[in-house]
Protein backbone atom coordinates (compact mmCIF):
# COMPACT_ATOMS: atom_id res chain seq x y z
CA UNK A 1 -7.34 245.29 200.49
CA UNK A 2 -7.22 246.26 203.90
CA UNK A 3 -3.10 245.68 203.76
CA UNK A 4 -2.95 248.49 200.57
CA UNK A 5 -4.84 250.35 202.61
CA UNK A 6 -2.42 250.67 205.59
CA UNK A 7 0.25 251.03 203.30
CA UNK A 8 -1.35 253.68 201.65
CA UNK A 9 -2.33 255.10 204.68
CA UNK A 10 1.22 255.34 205.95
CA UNK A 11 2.23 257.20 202.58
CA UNK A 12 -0.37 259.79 203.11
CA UNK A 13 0.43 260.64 206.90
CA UNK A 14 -3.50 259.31 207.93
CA UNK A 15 -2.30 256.55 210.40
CA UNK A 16 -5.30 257.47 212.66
CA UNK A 17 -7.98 257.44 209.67
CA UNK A 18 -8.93 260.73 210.43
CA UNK A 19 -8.81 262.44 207.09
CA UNK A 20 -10.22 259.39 204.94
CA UNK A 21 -12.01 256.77 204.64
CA UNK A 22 -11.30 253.29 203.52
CA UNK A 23 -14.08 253.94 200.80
CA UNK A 24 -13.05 257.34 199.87
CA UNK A 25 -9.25 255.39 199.90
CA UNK A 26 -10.48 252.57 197.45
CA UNK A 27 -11.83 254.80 195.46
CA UNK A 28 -8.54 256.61 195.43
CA UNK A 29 -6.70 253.15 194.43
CA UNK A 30 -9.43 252.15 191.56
CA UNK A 31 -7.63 255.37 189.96
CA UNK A 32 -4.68 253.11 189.30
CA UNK A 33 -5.63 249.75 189.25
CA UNK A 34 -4.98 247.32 186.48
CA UNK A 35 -4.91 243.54 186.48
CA UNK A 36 -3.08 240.62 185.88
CA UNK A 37 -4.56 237.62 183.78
CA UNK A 38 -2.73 234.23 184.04
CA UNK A 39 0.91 236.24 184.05
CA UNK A 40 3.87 233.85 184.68
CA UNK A 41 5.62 233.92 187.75
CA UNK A 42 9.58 233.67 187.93
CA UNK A 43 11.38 231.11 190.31
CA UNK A 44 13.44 232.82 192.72
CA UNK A 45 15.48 229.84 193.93
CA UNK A 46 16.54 226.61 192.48
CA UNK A 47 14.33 224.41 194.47
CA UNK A 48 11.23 226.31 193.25
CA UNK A 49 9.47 227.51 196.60
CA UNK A 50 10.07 231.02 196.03
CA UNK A 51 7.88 232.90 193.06
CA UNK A 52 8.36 236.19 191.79
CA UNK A 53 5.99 238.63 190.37
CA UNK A 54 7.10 241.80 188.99
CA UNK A 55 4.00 243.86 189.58
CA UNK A 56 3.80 244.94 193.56
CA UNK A 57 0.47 245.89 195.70
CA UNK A 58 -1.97 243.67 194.74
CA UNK A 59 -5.05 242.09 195.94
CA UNK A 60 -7.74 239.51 195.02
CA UNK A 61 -4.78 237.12 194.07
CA UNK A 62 -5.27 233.73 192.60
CA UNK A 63 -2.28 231.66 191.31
CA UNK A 64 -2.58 228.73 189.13
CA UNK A 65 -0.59 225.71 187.69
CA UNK A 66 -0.15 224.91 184.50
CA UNK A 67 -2.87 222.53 184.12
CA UNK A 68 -4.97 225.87 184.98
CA UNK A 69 -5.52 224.44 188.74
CA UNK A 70 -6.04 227.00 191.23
CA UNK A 71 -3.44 226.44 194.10
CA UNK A 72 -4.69 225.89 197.47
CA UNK A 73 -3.65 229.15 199.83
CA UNK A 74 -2.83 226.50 202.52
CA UNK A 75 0.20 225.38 200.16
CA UNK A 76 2.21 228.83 200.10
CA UNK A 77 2.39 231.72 202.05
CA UNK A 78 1.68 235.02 200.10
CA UNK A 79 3.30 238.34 200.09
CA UNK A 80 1.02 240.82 197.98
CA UNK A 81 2.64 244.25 198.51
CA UNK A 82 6.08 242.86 197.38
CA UNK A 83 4.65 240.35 194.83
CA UNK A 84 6.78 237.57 196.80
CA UNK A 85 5.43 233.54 197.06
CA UNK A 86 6.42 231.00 199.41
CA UNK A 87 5.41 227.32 198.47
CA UNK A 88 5.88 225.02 201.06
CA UNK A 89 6.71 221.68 198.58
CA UNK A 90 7.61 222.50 195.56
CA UNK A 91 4.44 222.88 193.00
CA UNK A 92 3.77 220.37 190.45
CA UNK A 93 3.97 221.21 187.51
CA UNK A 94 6.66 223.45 187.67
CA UNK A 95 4.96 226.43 186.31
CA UNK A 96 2.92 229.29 188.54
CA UNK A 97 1.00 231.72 187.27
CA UNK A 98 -1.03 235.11 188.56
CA UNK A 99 -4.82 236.18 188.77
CA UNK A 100 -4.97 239.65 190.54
CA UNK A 101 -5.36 243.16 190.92
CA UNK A 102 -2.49 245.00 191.00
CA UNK A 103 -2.08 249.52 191.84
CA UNK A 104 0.16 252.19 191.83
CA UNK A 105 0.31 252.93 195.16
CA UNK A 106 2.82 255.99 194.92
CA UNK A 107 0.79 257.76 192.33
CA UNK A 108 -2.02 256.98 194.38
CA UNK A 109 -0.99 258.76 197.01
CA UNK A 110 0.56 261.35 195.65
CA UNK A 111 -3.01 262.39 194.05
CA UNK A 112 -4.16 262.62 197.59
CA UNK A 113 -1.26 264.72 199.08
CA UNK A 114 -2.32 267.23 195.35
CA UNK A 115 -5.85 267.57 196.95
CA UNK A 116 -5.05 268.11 200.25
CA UNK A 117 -2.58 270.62 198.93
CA UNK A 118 -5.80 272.43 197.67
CA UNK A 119 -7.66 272.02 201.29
CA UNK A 120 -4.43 273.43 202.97
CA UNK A 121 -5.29 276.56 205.02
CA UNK A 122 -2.08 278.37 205.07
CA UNK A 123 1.38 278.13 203.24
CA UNK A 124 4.99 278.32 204.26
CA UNK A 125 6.66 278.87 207.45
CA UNK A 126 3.77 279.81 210.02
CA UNK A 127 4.51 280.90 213.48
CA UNK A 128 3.29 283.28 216.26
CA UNK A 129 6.05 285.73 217.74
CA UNK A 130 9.32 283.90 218.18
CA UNK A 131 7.65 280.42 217.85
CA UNK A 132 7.39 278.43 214.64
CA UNK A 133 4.87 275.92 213.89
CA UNK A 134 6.39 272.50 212.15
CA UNK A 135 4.89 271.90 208.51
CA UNK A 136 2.91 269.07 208.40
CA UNK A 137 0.00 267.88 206.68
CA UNK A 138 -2.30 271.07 206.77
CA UNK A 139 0.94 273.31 205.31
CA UNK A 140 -0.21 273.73 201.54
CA UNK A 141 3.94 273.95 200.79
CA UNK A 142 4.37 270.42 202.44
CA UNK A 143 1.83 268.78 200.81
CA UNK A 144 3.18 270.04 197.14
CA UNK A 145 6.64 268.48 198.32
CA UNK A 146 5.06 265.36 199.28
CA UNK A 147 2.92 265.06 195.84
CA UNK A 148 6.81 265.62 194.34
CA UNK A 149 8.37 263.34 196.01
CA UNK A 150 5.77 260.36 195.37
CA UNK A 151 5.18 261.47 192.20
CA UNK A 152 7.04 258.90 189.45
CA UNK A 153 7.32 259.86 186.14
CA UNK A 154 5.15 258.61 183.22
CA UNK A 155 8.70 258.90 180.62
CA UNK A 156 11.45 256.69 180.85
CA UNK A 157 13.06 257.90 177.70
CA UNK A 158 15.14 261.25 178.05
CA UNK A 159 15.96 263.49 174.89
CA UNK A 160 19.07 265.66 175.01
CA UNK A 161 18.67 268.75 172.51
């Protein structure tokens, strides 16, 4: 968890965990968490060491063989944000599958960037005589352009009239 975290952390601007906490984050994740039950994983290379999954940032991960055998996390090296496994011998049987937790961490944050949007104290350009103070974080404009630009949308399919 505490790897989403950081990455979350780095989406929201909140690198020195001043604004939340790592509760008040989880809670922010649980929003948008869903999980994987015994989901097949895709060989990346011909020699089989390299898995795919196609569901990034997840956590409590368990992968299984075939014969329903949990793996050993001494035999691979793991990748959760990117959904990438490393096996070092290839795994017998040839067949790997998934136990975990997996989030949307761009909607995630994006929710938080809408509600500090609603804490911001001022909006737009800000300055004091001839100096202008940079929108960051605490600019209610900047945080609705952040929320947009994290913000994925929900419809893939696009209707022309």
């Amino acid at each position: 968890m505490s790897q989403l975290l950081d990455e979350l952390r780095v989406l929201i601007e909140d690198s020195d965990s001043e604004d939340f906490t790592d509760e008040k984050l989880t809670m922010y994740l649980n929003k948008y968490r869903d999980t994987l039950d015994d989901y097949p994983l895709t060989a990346e290379t011909d020699d089989y060491l390299v898995w795919l999954c196609p569901y990034k940032y997840l956590d409590n991960r368990v992968l299984d063989s075939a014969t329903d055998t949990p793996i050993s996390e001494d035999d691979y090296s793991a990748d959760d944000i990117n959904g990438i496994y490393t096996f070092d011998e290839e795994p017998d049987p040839l067949a790997v599958y998934i136990k975990a937790q997996y989030y949307d961490l761009y909607k995630t944050a994006s929710d938080i960037w809408l509600v500090r949007a609603g804490k911001a104290k001022f909006s737009g350009d800000v300055g004091l005589g001839d100096e202008r103070i940079p929108q960051d974080k605490y600019n209610r404009e900047y945080c609705i352009k952040k929320y947009w630009d994290l913000r994925q949308s929900d419809y893939t399919a696009f209707e022309r009239g």
